[in-house]
Protein backbone atom coordinates (compact mmCIF):
# COMPACT_ATOMS: atom_id res chain seq x y z
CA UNK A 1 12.83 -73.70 255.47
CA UNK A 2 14.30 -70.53 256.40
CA UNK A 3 17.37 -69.09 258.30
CA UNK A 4 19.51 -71.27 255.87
CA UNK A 5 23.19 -69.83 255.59
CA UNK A 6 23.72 -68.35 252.03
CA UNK A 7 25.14 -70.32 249.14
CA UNK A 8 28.41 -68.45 248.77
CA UNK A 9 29.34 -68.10 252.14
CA UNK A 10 28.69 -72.14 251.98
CA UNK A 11 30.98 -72.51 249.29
CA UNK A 12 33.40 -69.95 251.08
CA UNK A 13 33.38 -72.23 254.58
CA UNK A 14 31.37 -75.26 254.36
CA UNK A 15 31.04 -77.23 250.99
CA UNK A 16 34.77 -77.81 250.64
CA UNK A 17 34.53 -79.89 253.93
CA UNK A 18 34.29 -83.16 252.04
CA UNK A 19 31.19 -84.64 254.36
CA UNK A 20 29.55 -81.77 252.22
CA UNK A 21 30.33 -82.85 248.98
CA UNK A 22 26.54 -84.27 248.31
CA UNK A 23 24.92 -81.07 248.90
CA UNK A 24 27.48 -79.83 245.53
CA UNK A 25 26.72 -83.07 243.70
CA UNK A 26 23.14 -82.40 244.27
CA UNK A 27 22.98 -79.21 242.70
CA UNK A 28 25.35 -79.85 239.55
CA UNK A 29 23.30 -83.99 239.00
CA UNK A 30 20.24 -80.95 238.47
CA UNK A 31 22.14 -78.65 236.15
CA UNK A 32 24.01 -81.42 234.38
CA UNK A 33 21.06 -83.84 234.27
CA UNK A 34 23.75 -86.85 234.82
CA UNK A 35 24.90 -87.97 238.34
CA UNK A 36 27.96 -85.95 239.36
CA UNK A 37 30.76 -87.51 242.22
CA UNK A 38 33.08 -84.96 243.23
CA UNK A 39 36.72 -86.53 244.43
CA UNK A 40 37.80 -83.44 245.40
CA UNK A 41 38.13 -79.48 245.56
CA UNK A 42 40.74 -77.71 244.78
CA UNK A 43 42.30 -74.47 247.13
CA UNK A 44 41.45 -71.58 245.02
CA UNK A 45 42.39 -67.75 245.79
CA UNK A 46 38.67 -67.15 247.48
CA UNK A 47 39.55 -69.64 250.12
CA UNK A 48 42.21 -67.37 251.55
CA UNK A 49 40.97 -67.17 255.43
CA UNK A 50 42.60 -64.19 255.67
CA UNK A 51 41.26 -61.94 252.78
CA UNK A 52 37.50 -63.93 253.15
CA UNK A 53 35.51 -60.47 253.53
CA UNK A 54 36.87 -58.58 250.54
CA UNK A 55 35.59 -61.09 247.99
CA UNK A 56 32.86 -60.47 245.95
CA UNK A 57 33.44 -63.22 243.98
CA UNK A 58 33.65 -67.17 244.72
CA UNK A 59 34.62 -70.22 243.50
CA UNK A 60 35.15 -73.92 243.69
CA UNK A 61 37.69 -75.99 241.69
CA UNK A 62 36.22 -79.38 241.78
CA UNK A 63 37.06 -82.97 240.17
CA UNK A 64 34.92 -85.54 239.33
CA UNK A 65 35.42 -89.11 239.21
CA UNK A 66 34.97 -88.86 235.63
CA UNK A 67 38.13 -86.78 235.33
CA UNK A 68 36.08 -83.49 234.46
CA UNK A 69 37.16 -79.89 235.87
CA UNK A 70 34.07 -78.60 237.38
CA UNK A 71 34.53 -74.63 237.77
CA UNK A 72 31.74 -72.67 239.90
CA UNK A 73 31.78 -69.09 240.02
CA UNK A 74 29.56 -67.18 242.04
CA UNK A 75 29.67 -63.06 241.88
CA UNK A 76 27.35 -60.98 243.53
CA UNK A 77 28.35 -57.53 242.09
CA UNK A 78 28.39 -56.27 238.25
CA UNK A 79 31.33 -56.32 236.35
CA UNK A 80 31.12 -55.58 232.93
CA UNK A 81 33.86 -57.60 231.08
CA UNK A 82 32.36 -61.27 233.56
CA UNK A 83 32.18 -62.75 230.07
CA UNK A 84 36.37 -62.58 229.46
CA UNK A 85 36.52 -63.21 232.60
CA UNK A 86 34.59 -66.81 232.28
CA UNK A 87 36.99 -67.28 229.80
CA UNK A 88 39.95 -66.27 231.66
CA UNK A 89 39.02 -68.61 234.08
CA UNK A 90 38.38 -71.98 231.84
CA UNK A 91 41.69 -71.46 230.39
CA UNK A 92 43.87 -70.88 233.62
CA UNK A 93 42.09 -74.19 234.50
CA UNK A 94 42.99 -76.09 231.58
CA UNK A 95 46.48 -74.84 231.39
CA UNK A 96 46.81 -75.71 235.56
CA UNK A 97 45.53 -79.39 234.77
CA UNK A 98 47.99 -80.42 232.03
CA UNK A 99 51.59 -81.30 233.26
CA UNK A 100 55.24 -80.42 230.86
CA UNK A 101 55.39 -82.97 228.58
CA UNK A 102 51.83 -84.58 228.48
CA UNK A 103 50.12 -84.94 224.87
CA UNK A 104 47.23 -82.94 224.29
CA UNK A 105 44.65 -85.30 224.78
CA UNK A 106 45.33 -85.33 228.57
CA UNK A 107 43.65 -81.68 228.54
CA UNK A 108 40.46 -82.41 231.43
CA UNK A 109 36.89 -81.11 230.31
CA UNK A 110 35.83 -78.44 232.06
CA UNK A 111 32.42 -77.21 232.93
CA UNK A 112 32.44 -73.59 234.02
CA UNK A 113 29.14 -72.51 236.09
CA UNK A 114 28.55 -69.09 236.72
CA UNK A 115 25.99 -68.19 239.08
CA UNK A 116 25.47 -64.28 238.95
CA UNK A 117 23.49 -61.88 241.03
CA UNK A 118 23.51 -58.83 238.42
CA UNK A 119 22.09 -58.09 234.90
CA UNK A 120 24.84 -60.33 232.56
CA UNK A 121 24.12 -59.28 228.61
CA UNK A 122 20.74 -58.80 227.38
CA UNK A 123 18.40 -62.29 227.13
CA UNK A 124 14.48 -63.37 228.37
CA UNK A 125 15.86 -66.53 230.23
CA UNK A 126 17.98 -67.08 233.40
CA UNK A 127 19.55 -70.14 232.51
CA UNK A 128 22.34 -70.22 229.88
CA UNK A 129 24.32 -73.12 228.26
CA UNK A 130 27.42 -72.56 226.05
CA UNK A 131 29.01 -75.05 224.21
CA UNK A 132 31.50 -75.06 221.04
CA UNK A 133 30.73 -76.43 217.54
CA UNK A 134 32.01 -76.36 213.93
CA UNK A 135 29.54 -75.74 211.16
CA UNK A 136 30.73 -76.14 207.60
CA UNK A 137 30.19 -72.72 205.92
CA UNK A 138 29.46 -74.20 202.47
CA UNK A 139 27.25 -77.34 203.70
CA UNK A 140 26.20 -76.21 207.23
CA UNK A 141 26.97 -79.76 208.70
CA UNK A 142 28.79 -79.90 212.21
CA UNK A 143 32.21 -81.41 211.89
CA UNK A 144 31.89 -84.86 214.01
CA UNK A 145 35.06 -86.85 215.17
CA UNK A 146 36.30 -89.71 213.62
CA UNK A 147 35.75 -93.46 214.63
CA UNK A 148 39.22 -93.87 215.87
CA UNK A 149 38.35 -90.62 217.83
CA UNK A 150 35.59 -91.74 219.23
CA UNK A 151 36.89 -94.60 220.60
CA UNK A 152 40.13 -93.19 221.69
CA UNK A 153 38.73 -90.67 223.99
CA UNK A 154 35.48 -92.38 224.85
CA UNK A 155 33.09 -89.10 223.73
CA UNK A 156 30.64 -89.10 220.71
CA UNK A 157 30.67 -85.63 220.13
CA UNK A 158 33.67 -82.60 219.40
CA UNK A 159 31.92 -80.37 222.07
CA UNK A 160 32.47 -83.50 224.79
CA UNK A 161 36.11 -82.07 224.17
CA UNK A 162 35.85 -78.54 225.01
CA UNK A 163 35.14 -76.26 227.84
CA UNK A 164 30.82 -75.89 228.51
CA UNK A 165 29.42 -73.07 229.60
CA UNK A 166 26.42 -72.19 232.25
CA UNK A 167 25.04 -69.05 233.21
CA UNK A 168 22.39 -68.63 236.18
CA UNK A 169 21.14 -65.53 236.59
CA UNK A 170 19.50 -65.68 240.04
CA UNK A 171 17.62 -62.20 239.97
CA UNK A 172 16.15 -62.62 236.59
CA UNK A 173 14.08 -65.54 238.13
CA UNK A 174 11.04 -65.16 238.32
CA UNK A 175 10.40 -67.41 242.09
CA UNK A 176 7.91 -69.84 240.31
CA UNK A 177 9.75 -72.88 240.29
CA UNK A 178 8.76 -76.04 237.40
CA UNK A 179 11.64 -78.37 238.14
CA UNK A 180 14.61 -79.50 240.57
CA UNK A 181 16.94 -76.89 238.78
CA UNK A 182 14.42 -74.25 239.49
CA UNK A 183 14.58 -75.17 242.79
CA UNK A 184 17.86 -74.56 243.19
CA UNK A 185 17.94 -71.69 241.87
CA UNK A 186 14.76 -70.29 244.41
CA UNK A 187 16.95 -71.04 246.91
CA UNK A 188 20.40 -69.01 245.38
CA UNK A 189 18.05 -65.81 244.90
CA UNK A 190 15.84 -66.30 248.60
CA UNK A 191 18.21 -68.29 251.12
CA UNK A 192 14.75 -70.40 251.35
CA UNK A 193 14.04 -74.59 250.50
CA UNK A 194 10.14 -74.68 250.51
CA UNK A 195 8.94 -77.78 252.17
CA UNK A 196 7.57 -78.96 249.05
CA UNK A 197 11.17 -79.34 247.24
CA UNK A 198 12.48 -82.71 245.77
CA UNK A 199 15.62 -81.49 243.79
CA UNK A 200 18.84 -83.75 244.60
CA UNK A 201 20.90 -82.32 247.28
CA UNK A 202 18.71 -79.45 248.58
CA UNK A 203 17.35 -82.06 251.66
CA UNK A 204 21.04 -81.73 252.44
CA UNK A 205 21.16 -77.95 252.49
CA UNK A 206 18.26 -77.71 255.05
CA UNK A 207 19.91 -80.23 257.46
CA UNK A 208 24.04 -78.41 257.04
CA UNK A 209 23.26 -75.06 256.12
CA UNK A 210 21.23 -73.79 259.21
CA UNK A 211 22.56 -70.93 260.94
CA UNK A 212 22.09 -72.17 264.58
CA UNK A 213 24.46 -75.11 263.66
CA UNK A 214 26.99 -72.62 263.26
CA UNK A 215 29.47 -72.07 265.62
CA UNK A 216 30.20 -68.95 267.61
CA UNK A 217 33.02 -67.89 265.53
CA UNK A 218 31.49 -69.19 262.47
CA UNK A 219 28.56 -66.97 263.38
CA UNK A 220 30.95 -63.50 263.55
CA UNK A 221 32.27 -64.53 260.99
CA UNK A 222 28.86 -64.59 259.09
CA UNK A 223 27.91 -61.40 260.81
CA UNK A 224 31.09 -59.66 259.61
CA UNK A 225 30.74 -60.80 256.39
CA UNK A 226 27.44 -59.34 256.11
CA UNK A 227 28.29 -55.84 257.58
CA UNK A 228 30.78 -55.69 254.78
CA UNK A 229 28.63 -56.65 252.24
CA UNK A 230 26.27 -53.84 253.47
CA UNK A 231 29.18 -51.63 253.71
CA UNK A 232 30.16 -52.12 249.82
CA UNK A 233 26.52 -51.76 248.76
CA UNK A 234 26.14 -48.62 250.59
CA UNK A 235 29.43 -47.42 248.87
CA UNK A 236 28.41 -48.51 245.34
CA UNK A 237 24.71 -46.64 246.01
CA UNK A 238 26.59 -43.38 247.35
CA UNK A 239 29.16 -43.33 244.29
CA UNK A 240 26.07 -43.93 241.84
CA UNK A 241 24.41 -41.10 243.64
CA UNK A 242 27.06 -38.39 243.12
CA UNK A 243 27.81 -39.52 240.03
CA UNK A 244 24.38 -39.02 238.62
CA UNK A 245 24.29 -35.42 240.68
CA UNK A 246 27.74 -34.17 239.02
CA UNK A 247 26.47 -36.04 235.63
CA UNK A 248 22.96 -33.16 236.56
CA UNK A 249 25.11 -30.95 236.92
CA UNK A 250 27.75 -30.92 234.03
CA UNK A 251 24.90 -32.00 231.76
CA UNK A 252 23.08 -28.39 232.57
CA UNK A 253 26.39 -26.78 232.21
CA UNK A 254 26.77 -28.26 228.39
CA UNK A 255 23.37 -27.50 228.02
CA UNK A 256 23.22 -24.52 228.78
CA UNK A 257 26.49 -23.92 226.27
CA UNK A 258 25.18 -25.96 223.80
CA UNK A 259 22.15 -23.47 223.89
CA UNK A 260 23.99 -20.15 223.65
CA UNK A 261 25.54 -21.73 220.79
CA UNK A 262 22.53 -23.02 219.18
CA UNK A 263 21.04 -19.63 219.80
CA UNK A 264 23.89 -17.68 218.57
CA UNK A 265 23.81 -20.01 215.06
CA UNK A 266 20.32 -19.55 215.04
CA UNK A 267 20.62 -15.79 215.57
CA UNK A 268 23.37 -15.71 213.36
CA UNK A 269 21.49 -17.53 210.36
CA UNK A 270 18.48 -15.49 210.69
CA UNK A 271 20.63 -11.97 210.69
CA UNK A 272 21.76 -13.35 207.29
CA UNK A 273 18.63 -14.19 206.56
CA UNK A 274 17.20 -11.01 207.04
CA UNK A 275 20.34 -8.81 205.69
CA UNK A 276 19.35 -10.66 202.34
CA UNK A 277 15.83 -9.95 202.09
CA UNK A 278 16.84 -6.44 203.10
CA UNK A 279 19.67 -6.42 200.65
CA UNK A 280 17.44 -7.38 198.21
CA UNK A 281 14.70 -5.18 198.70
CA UNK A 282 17.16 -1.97 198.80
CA UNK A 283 18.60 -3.80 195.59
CA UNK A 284 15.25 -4.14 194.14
CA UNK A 285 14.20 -0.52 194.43
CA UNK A 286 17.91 1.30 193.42
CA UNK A 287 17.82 -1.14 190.65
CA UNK A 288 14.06 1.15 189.59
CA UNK A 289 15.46 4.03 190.35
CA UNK A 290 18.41 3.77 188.10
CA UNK A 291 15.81 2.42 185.69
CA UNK A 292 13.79 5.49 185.79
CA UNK A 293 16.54 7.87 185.39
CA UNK A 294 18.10 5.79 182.35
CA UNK A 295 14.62 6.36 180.70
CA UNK A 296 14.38 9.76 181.40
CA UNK A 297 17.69 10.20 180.22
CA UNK A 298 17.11 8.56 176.77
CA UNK A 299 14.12 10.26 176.37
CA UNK A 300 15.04 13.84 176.62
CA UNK A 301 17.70 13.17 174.33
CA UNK A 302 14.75 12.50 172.09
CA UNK A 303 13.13 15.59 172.62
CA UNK A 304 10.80 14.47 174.50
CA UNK A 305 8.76 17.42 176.51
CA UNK A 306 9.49 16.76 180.52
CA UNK A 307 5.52 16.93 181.09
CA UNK A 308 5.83 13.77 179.36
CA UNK A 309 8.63 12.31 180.75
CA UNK A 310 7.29 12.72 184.31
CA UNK A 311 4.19 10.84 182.90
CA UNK A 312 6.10 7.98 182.51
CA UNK A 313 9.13 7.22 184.60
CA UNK A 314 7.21 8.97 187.40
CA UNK A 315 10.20 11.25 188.37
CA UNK A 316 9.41 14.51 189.71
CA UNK A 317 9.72 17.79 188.08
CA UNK A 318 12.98 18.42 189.93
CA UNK A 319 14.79 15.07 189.04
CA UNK A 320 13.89 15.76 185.69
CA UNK A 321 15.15 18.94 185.47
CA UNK A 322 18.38 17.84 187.07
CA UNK A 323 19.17 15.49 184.48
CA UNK A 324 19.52 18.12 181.69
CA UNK A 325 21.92 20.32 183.50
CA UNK A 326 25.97 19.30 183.78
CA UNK A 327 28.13 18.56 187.31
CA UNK A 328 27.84 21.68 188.97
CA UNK A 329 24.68 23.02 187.51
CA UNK A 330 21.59 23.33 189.71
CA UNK A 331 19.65 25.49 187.83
């Protein structure tokens, strides 16, 4: 069935109305696999009637009559530190739930269930579970709680004490859907419950969450809230979009710095390179020439006839000749 209001404008309006409760208890008896009764939700800053279209995020407090904290979170647009602020949340809830005074033990167990409609870390599911556990780093056994423990507070396990975690996230879904939590989850991501359906509660959101049982100023409502939700999306694409532009832009700027510089390095490094071969090439043949002369030298101090001396250094006639005169002699 189509035309079905979406979830978090349900949990916005309609699911805190406590004739709704059942369509809730449906969904978290499928996530939970145990039967959930919720006694009550809790006012929570999202519920502010006033401020209801500048929320991109959503959530219901609810208890159960087991005495749990159930904490659902809904956000529909990215935000990079979600993870603290899951944790953010839990804790605010378990510090709100224990009154001055009260021992420790009267801390409630909170689930925390974040439904998400943006890319959340890096994993190939789209349904998370969290839970805390001490491992012994020597023997790698997970530290259990005593018999007294156990009895005291009625749970077999440490993690029955502490906050759980769950993460859905809708868009990594891929529509095909295996089991009643699947089903739910088809209907977060397409605002559609397939005739075929069985999960708990979702009978419930095809009979309250129609749109043409809405009333006129529900409906506005539900219009406006869409309009802004366009509006925010168009303002998210048009800042990505002149970011990347100026991001072009400065990036062909540095480039084109980063290339003048290159050159000039490169430039520079193969003047140098060059000035040394040249260096010693000119080095090379001075170094003969001296080499020469210093022969010639030592042999006509032997005696030696210039003929000869030509013969082997391979000086001319003239640069032999010059050698046997003083400064200031040319002929």
């Amino acid at each position: 069935m189509k035309n079905l209001i979406r979830f978090d404008w349900a949990m916005k309006k309609l699911l805190r109305d406590k004739a709704n409760y059942a369509v809730l208890e449906g969904f978290l008896t499928e996530l939970f696999k145990f039967e959930v009764t919720i006694l009550q939700i809790g006012e929570s800053e999202s519920n502010q009637q006033q401020e209801d279209d500048k929320y991109n995020r959503v959530d219901i407090l609810a208890h159960t009559a087991s005495k749990e904290v159930i904490l659902i979170e809904l956000q529909a647009d990215s935000q990079l530190d979600y993870f603290h602020r899951m944790q953010y949340g839990v804790s605010k809830s378990i510090v709100e739930h224990i009154k001055l005074g009260e021992n420790y033990e009267s801390i409630k167990m909170v689930y925390a269930v974040n439904i998400v409609y943006f890319q959340l870390g890096q994993g190939n599911d789209y349904v998370y579970h969290g839970k805390t556990e001490f491992r012994g780093l020597h023997t790698n056994d997970i530290l259990q709680l005593s018999k007294p423990q156990q009895e005291r507070y009625k749970v077999n396990e440490v993690n029955q004490i502490y906050p759980e975690f769950y993460i859905l996230k809708i868009n990594d879904f891929n529509d095909i859907a295996k089991d009643g939590l699947d089903e739910w989850i088809y209907f977060f991501k397409n605002n559609e419950v397939k005739d075929s359906f069985k999960a708990k509660g979702l009978d419930l959101v095809k009979q309250k969450l129609q749109l043409d049982q809405m009333s006129e100023s529900e409906r506005k409502a539900y219009e406006r809230y869409w309009d802004n939700r366009r509006n925010a999306a168009s303002t998210i694409f048009t800042a990505v979009y002149e970011g990347e532009f100026k991001g072009r832009a400065v990036g062909r700027k540095e480039g084109r710095e980063e290339g003048l510089k290159e050159g000039m390095e490169k430039g520079r490094e193969e003047g140098r390179e060059e000035g040394r071969e040249e260096g010693l090439k000119e080095g090379m043949e001075k170094g003969r020439e001296e080499g020469r002369i210093e022969v010639a030298r030592k042999m006509l101090s032997l005696g030696i006839p210039i003929q000869d001396i030509i013969k082997v250094t391979g000086l001319t006639y003239e640069e032999v000749k010059l050698l046997t005169k003083g400064p200031g002699e040319l002929n």
